[in-house]
PDB file of N, CA and C in Angstrom:
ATOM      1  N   UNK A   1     -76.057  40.154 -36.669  1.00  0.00           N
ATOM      2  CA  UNK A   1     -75.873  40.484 -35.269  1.00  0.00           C
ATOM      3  C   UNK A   1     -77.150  40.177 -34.510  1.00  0.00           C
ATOM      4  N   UNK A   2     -77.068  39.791 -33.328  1.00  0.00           N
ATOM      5  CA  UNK A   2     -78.239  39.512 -32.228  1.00  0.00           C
ATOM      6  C   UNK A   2     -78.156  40.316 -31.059  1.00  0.00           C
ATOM      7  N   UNK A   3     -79.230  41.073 -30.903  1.00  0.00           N
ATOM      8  CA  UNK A   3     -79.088  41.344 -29.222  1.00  0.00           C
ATOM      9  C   UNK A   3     -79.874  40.020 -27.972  1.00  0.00           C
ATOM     10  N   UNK A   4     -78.808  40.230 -26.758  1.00  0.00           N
ATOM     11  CA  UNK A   4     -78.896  39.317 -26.356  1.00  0.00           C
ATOM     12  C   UNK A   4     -79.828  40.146 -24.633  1.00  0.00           C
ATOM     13  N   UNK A   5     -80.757  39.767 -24.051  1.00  0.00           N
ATOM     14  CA  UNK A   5     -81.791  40.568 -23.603  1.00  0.00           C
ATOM     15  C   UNK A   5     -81.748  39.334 -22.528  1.00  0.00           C
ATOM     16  N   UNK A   6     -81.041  39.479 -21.547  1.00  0.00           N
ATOM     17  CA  UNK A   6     -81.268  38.581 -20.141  1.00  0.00           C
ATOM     18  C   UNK A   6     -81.478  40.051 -18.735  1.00  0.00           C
ATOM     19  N   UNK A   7     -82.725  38.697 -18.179  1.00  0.00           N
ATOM     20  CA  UNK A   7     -83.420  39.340 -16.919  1.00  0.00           C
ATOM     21  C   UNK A   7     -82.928  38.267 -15.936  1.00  0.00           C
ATOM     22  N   UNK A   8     -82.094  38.678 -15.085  1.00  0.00           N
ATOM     23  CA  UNK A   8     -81.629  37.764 -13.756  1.00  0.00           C
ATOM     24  C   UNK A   8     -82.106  38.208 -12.081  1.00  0.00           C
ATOM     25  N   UNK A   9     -81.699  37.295 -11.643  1.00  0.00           N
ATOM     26  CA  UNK A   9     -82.002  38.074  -9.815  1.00  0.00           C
ATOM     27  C   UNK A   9     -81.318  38.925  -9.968  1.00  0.00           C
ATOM     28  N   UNK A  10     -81.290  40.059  -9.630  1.00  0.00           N
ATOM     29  CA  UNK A  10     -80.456  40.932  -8.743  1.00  0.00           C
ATOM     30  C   UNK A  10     -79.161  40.449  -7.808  1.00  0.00           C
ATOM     31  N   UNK A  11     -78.975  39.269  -7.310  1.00  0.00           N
ATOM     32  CA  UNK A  11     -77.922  38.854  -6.513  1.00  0.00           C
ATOM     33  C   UNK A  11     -76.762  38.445  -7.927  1.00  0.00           C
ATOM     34  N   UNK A  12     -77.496  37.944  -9.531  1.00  0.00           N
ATOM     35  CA  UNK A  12     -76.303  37.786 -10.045  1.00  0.00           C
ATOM     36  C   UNK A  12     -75.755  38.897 -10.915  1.00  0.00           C
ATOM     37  N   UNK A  13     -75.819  40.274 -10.150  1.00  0.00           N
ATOM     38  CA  UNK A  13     -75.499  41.072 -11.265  1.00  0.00           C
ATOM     39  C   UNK A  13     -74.027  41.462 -11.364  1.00  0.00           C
ATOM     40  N   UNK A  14     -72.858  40.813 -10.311  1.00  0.00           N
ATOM     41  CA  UNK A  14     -71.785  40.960 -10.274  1.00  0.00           C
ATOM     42  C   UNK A  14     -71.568  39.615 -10.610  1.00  0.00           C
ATOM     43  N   UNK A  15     -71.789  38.531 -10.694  1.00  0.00           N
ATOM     44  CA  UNK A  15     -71.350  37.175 -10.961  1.00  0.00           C
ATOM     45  C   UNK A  15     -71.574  37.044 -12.471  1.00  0.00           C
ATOM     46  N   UNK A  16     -72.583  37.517 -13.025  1.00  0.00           N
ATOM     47  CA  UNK A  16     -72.851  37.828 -14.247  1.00  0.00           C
ATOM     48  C   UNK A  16     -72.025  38.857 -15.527  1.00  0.00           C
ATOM     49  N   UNK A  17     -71.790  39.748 -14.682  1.00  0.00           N
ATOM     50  CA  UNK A  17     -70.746  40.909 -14.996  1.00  0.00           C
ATOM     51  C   UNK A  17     -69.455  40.672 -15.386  1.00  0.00           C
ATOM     52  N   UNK A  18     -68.988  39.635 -14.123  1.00  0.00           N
ATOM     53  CA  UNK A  18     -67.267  39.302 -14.435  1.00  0.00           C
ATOM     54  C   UNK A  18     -67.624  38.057 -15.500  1.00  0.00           C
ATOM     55  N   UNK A  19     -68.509  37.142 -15.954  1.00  0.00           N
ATOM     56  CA  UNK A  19     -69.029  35.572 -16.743  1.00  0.00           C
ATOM     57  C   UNK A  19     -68.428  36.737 -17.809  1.00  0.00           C
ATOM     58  N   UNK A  20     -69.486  37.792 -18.249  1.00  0.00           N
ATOM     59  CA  UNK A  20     -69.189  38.245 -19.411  1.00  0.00           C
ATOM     60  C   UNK A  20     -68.092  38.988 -19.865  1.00  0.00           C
ATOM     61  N   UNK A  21     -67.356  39.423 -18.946  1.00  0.00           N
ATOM     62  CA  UNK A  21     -65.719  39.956 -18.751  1.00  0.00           C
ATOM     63  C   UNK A  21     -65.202  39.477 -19.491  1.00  0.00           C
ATOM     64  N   UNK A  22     -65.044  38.272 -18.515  1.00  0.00           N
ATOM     65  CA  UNK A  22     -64.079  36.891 -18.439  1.00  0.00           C
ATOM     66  C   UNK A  22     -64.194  36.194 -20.413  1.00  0.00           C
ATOM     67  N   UNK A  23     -65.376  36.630 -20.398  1.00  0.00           N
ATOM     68  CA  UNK A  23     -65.683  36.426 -22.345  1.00  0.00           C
ATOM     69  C   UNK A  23     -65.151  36.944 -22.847  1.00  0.00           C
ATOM     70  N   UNK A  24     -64.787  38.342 -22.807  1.00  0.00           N
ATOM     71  CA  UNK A  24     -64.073  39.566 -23.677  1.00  0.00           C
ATOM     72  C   UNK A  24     -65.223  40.305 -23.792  1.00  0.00           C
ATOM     73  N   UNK A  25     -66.683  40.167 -23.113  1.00  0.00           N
ATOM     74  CA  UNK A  25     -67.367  41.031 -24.044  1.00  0.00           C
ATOM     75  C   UNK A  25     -67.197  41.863 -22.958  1.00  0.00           C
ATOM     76  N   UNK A  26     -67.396  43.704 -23.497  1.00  0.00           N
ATOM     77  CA  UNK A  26     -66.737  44.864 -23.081  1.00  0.00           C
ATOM     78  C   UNK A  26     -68.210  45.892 -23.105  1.00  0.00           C
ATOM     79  N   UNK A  27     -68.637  45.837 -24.226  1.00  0.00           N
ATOM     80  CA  UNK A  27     -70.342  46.648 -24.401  1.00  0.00           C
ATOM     81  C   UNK A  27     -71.450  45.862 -23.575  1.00  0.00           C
ATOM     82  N   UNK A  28     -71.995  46.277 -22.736  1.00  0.00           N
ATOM     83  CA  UNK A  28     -73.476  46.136 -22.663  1.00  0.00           C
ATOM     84  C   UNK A  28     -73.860  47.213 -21.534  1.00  0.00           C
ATOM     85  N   UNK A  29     -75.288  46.909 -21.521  1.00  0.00           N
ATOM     86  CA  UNK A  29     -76.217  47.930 -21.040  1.00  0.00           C
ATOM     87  C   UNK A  29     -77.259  47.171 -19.859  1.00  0.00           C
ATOM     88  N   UNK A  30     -77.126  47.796 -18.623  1.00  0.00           N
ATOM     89  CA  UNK A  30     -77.628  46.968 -17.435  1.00  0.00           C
ATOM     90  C   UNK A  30     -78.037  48.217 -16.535  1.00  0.00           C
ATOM     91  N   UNK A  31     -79.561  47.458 -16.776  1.00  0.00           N
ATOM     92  CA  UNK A  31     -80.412  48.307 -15.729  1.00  0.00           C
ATOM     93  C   UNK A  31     -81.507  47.800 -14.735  1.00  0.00           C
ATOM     94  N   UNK A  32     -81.481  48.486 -14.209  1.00  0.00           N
ATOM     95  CA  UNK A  32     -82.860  47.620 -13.008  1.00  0.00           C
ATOM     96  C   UNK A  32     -84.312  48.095 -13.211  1.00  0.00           C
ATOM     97  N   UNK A  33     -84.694  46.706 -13.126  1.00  0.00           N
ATOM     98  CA  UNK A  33     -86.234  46.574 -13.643  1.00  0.00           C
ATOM     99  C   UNK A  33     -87.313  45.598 -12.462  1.00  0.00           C
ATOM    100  N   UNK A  34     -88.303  45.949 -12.861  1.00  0.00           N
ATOM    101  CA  UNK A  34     -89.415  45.332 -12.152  1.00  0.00           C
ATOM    102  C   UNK A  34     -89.892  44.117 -13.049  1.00  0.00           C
ATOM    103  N   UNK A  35     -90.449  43.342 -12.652  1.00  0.00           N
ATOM    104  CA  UNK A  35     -90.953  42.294 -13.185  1.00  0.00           C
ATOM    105  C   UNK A  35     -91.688  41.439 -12.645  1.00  0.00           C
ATOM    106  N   UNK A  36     -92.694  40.066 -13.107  1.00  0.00           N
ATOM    107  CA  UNK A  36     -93.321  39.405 -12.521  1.00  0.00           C
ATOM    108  C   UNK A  36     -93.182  38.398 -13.390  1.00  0.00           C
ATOM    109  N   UNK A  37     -93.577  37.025 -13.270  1.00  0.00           N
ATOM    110  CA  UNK A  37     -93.697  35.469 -13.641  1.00  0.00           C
ATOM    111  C   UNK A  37     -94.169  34.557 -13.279  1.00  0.00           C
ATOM    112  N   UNK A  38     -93.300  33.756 -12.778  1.00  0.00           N
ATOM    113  CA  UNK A  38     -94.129  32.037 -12.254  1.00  0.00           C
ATOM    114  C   UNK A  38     -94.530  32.559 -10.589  1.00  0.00           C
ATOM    115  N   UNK A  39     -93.439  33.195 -10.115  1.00  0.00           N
ATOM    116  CA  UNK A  39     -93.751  33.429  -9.006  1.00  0.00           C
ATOM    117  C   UNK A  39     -95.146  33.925  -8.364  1.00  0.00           C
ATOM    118  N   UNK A  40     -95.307  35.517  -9.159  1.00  0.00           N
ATOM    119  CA  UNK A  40     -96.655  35.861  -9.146  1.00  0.00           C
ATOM    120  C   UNK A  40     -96.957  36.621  -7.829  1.00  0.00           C
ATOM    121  N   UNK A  41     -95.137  36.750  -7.396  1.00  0.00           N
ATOM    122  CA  UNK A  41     -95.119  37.820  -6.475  1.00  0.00           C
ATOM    123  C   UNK A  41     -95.605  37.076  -4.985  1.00  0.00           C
ATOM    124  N   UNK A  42     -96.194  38.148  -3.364  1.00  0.00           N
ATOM    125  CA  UNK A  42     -96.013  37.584  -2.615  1.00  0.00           C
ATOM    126  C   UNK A  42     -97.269  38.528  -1.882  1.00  0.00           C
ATOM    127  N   UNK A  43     -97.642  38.487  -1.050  1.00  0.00           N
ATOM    128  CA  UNK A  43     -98.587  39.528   0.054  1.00  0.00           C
ATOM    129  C   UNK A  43     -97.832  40.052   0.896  1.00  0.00           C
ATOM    130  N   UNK A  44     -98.010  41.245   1.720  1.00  0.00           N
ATOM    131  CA  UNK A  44     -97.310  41.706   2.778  1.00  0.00           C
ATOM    132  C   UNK A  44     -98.447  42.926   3.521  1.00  0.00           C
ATOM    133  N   UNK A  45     -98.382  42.867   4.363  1.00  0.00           N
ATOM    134  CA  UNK A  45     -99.408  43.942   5.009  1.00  0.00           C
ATOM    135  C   UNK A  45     -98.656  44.882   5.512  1.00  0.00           C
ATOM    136  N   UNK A  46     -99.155  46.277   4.638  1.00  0.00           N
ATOM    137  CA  UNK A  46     -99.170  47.984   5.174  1.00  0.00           C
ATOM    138  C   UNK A  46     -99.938  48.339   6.187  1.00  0.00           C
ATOM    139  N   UNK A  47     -99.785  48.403   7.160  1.00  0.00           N
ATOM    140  CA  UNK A  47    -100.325  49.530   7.920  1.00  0.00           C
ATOM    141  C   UNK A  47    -102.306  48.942   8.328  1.00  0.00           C
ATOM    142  N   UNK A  48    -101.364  47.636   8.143  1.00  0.00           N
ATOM    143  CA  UNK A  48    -102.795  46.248   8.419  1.00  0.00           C
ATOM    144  C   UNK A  48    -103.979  46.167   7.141  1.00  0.00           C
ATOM    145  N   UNK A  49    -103.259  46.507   6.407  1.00  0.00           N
ATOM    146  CA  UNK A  49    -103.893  46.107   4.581  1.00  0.00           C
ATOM    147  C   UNK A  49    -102.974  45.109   3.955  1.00  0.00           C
ATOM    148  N   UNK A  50    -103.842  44.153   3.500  1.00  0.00           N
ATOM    149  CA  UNK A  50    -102.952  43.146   2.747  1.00  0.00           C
ATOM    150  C   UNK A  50    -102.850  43.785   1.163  1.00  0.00           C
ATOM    151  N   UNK A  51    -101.557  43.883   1.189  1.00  0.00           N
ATOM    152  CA  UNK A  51    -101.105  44.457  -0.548  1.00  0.00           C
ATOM    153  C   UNK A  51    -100.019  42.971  -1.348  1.00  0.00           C
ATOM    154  N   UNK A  52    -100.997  43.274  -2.278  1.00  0.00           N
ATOM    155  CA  UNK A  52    -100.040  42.026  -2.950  1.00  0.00           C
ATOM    156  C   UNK A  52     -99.013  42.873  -3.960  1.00  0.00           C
ATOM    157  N   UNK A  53     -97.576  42.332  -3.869  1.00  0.00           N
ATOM    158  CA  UNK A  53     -96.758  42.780  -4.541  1.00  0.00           C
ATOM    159  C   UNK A  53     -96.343  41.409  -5.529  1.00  0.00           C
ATOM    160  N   UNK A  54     -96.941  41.854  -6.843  1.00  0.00           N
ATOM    161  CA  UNK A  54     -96.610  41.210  -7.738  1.00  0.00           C
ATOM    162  C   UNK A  54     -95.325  41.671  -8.978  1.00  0.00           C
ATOM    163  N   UNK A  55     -94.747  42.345  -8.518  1.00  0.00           N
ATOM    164  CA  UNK A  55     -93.190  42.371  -9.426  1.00  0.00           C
ATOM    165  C   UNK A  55     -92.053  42.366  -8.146  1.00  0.00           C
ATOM    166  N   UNK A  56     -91.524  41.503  -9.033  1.00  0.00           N
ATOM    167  CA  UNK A  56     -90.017  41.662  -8.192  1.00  0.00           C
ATOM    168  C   UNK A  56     -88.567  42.235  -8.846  1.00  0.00           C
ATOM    169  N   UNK A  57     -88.025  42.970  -8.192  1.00  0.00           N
ATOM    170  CA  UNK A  57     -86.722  43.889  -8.737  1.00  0.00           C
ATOM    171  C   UNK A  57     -85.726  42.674  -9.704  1.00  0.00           C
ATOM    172  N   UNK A  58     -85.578  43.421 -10.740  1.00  0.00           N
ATOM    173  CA  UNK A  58     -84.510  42.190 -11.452  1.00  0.00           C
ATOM    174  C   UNK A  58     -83.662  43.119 -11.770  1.00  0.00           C
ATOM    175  N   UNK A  59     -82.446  42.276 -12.553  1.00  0.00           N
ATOM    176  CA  UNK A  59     -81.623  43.174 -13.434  1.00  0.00           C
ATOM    177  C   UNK A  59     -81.537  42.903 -14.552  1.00  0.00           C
ATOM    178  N   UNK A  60     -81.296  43.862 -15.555  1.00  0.00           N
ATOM    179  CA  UNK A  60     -81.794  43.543 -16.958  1.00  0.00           C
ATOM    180  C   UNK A  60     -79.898  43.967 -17.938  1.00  0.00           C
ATOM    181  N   UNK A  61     -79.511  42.807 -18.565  1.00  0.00           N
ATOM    182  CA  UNK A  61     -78.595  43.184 -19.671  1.00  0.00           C
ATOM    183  C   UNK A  61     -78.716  42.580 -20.865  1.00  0.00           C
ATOM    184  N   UNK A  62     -78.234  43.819 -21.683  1.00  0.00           N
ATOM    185  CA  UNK A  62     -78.736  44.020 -23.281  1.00  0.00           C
ATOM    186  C   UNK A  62     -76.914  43.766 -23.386  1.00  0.00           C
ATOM    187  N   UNK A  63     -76.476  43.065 -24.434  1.00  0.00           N
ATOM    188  CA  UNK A  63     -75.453  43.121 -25.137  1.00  0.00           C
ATOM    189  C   UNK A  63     -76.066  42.536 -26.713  1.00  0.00           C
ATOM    190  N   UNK A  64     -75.373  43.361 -27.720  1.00  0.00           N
ATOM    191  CA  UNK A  64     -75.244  43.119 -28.903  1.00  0.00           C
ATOM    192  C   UNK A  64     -73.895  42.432 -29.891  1.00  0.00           C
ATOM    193  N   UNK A  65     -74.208  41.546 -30.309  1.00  0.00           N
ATOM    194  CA  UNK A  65     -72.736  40.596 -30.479  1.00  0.00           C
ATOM    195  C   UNK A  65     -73.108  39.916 -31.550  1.00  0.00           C
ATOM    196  N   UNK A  66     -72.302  39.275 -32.445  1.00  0.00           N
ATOM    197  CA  UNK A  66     -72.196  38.652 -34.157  1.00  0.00           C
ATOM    198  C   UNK A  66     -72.998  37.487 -33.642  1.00  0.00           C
ATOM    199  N   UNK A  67     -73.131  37.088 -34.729  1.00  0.00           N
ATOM    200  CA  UNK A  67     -74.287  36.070 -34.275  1.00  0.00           C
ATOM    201  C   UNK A  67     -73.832  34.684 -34.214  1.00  0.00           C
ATOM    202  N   UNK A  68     -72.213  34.402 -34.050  1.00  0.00           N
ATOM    203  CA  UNK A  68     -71.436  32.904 -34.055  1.00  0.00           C
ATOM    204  C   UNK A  68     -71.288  33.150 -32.380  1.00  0.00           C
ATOM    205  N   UNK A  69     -71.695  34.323 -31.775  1.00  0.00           N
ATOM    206  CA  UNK A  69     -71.495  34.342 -30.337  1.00  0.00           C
ATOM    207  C   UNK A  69     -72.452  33.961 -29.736  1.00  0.00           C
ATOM    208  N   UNK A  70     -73.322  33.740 -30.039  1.00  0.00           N
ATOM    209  CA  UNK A  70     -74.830  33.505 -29.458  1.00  0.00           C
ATOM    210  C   UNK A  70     -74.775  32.331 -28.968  1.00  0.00           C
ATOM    211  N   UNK A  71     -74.810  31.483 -28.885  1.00  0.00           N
ATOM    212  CA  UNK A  71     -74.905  30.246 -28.160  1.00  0.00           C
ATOM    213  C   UNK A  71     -74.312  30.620 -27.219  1.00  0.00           C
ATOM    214  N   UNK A  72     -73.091  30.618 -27.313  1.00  0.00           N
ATOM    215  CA  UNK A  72     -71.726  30.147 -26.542  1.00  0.00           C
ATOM    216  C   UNK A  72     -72.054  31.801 -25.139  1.00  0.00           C
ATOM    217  N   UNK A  73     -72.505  33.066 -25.368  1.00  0.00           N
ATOM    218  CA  UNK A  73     -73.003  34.026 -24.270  1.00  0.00           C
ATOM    219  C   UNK A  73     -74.086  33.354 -23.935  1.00  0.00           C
ATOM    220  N   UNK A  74     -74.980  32.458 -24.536  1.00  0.00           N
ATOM    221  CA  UNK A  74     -76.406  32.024 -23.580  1.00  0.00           C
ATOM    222  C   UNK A  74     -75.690  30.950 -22.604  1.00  0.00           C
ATOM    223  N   UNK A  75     -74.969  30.133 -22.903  1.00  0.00           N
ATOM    224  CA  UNK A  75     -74.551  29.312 -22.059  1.00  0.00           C
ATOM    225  C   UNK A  75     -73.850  30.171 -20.850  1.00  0.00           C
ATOM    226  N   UNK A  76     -73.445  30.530 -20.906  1.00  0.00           N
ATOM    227  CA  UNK A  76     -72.418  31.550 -20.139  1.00  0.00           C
ATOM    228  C   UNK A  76     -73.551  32.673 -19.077  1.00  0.00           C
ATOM    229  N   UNK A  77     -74.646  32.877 -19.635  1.00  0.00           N
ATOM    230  CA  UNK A  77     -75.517  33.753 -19.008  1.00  0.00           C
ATOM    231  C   UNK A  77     -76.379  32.551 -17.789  1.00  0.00           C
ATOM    232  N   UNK A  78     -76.670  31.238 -18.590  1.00  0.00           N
ATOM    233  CA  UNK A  78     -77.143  30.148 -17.834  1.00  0.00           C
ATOM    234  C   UNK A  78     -75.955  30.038 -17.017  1.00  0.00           C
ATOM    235  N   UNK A  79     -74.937  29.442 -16.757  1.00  0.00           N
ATOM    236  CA  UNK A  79     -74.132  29.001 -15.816  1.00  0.00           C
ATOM    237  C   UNK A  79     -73.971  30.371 -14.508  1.00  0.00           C
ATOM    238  N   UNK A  80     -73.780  31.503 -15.018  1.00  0.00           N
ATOM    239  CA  UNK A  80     -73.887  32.584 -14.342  1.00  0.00           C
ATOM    240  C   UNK A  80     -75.249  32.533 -13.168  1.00  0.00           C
ATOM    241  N   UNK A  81     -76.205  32.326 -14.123  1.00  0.00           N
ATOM    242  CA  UNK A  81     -77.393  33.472 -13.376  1.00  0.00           C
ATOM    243  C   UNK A  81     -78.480  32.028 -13.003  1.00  0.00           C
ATOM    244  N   UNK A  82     -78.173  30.657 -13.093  1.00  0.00           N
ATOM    245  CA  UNK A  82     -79.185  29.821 -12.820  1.00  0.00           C
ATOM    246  C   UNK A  82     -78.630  29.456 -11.271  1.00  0.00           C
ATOM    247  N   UNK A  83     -79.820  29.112 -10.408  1.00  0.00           N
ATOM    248  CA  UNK A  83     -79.944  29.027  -8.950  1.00  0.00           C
ATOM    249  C   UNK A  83     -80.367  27.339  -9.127  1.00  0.00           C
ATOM    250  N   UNK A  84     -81.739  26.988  -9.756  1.00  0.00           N
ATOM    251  CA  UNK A  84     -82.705  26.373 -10.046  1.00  0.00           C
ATOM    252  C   UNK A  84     -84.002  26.706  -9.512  1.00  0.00           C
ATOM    253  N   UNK A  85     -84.004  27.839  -8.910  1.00  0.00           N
ATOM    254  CA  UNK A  85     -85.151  27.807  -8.536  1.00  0.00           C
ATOM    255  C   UNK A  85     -86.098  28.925  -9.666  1.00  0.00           C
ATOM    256  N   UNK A  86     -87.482  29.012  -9.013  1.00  0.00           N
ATOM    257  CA  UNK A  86     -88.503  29.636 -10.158  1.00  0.00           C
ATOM    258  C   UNK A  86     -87.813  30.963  -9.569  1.00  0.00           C
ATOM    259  N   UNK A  87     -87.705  31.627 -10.813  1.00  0.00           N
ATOM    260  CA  UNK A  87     -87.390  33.101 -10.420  1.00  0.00           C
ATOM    261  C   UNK A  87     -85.989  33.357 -11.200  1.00  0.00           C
ATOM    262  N   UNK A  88     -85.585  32.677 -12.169  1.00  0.00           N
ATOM    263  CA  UNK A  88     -83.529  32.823 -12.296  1.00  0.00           C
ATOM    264  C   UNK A  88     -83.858  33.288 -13.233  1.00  0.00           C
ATOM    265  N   UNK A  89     -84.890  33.765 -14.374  1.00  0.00           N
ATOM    266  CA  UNK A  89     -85.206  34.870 -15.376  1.00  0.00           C
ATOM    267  C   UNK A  89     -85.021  34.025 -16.513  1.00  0.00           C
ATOM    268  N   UNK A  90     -85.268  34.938 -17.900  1.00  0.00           N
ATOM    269  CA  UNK A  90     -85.245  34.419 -19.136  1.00  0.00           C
ATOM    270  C   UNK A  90     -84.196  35.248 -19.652  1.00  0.00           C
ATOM    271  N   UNK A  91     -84.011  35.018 -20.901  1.00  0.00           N
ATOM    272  CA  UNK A  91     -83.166  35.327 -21.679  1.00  0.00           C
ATOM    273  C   UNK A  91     -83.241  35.615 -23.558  1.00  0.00           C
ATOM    274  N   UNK A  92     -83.437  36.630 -23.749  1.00  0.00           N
ATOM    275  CA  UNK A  92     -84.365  37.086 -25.360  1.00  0.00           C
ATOM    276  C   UNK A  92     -83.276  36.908 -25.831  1.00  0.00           C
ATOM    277  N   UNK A  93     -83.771  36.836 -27.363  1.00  0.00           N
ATOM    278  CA  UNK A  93     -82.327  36.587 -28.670  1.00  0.00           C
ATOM    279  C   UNK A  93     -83.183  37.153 -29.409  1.00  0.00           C
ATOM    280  N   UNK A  94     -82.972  38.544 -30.043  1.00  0.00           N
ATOM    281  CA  UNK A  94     -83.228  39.003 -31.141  1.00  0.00           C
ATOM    282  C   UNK A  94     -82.632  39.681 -32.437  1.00  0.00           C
ATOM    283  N   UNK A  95     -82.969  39.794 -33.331  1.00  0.00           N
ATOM    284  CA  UNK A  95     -82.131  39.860 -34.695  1.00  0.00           C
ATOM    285  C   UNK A  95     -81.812  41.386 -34.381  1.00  0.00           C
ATOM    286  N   UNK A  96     -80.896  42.327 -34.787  1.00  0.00           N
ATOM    287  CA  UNK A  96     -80.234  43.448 -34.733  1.00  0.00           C
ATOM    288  C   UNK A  96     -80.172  43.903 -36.496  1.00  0.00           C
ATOM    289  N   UNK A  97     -80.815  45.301 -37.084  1.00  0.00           N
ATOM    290  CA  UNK A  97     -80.502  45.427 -38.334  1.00  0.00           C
ATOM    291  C   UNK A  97     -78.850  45.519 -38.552  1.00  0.00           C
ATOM    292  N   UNK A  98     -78.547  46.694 -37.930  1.00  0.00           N
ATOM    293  CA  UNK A  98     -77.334  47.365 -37.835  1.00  0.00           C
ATOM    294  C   UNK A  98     -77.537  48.227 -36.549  1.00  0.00           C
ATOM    295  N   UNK A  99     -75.708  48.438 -36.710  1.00  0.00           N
ATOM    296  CA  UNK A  99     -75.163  49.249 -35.353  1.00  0.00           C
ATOM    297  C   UNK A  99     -74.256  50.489 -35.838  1.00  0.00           C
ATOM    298  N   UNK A 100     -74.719  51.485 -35.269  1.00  0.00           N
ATOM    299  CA  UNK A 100     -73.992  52.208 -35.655  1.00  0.00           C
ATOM    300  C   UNK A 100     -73.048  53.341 -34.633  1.00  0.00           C
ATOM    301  N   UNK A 101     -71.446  53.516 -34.915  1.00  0.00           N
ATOM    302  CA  UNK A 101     -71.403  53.763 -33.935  1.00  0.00           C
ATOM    303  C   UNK A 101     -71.056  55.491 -33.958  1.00  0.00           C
ATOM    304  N   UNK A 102     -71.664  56.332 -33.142  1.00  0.00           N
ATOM    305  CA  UNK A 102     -71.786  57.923 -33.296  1.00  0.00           C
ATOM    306  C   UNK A 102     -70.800  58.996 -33.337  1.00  0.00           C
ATOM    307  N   UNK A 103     -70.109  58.356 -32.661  1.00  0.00           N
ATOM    308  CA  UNK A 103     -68.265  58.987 -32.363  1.00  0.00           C
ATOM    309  C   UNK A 103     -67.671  59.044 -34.178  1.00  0.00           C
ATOM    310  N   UNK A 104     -68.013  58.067 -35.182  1.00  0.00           N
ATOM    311  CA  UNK A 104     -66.489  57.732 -36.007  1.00  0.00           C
ATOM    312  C   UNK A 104     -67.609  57.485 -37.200  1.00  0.00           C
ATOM    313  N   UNK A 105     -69.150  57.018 -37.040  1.00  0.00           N
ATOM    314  CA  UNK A 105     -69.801  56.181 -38.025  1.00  0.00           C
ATOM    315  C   UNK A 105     -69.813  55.078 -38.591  1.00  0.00           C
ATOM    316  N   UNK A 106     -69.085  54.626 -37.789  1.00  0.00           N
ATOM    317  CA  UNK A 106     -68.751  53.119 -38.542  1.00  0.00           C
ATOM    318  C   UNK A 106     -70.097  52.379 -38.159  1.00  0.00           C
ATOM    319  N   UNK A 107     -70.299  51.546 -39.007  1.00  0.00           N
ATOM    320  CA  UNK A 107     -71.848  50.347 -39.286  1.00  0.00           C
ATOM    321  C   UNK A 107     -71.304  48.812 -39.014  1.00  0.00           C
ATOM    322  N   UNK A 108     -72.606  48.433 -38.294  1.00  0.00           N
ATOM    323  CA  UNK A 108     -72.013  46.697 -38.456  1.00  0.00           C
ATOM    324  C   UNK A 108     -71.077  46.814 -37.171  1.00  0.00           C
ATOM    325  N   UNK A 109     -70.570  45.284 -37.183  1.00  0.00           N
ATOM    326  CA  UNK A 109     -69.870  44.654 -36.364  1.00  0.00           C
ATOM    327  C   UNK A 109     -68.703  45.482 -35.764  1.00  0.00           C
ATOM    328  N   UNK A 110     -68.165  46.479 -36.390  1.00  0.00           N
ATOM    329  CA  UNK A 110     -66.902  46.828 -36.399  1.00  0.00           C
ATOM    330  C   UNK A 110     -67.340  48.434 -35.613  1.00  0.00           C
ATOM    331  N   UNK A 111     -68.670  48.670 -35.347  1.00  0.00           N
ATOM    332  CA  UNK A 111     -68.980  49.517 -34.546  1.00  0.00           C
ATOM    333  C   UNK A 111     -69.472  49.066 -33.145  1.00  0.00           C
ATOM    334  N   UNK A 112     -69.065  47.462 -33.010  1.00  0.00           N
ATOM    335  CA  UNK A 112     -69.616  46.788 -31.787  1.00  0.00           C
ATOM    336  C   UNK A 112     -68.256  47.294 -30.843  1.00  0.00           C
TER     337      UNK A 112
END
């Protein structure tokens, strides 16, 4: 199993939402986060102080899925959440030991 760890704009968090629907996938976990990158953020003046704001609001989803799904959700997260411009986020792939699920105990895939 892989968890799959994409950071997008904020504008694709409903376009993104129904991509992964529309997949069958049903579990994940989406929250809003701060962040910074290529951009490196922007200046804006308070109260006639220049403050540089270097994170910008993203949205962050975690889904965990067998690992013959992996490609085929990164593509699906790219077509979703790419603009082209600097700023359309990355996307982590990491290995998962096990899952377990708390309601029943079941392990593995079959607790996804």
């Amino acid at each position: 199993m892989k968890k799959l760890t994409a950071v997008v704009r904020q504008e694709k968090l409903e376009v993104l939402k129904q991509a992964l629907f529309d997949k069958g996938i049903r579990g994940m976990t989406i929250s809003q986060v701060q962040g910074c990158g290529n951009q490196h953020g922007w200046k804006e003046y308070v109260r006639g102080t220049e403050v540089l704001l270097n994170t910008i609001p993203k949205v962050e989803f975690e889904i965990v899925v067998d690992d013959e799904q992996v490609n085929d959700l990164v593509q699906v997260v790219c077509d979703a959440a790419r603009t082209g411009e600097v700023g359309d986020g990355k996307i982590f792939v990491t290995p998962v030991e096990d899952v377990i699920r708390i309601r029943t105990g079941e392990h593995g895939p079959a607790a996804l």
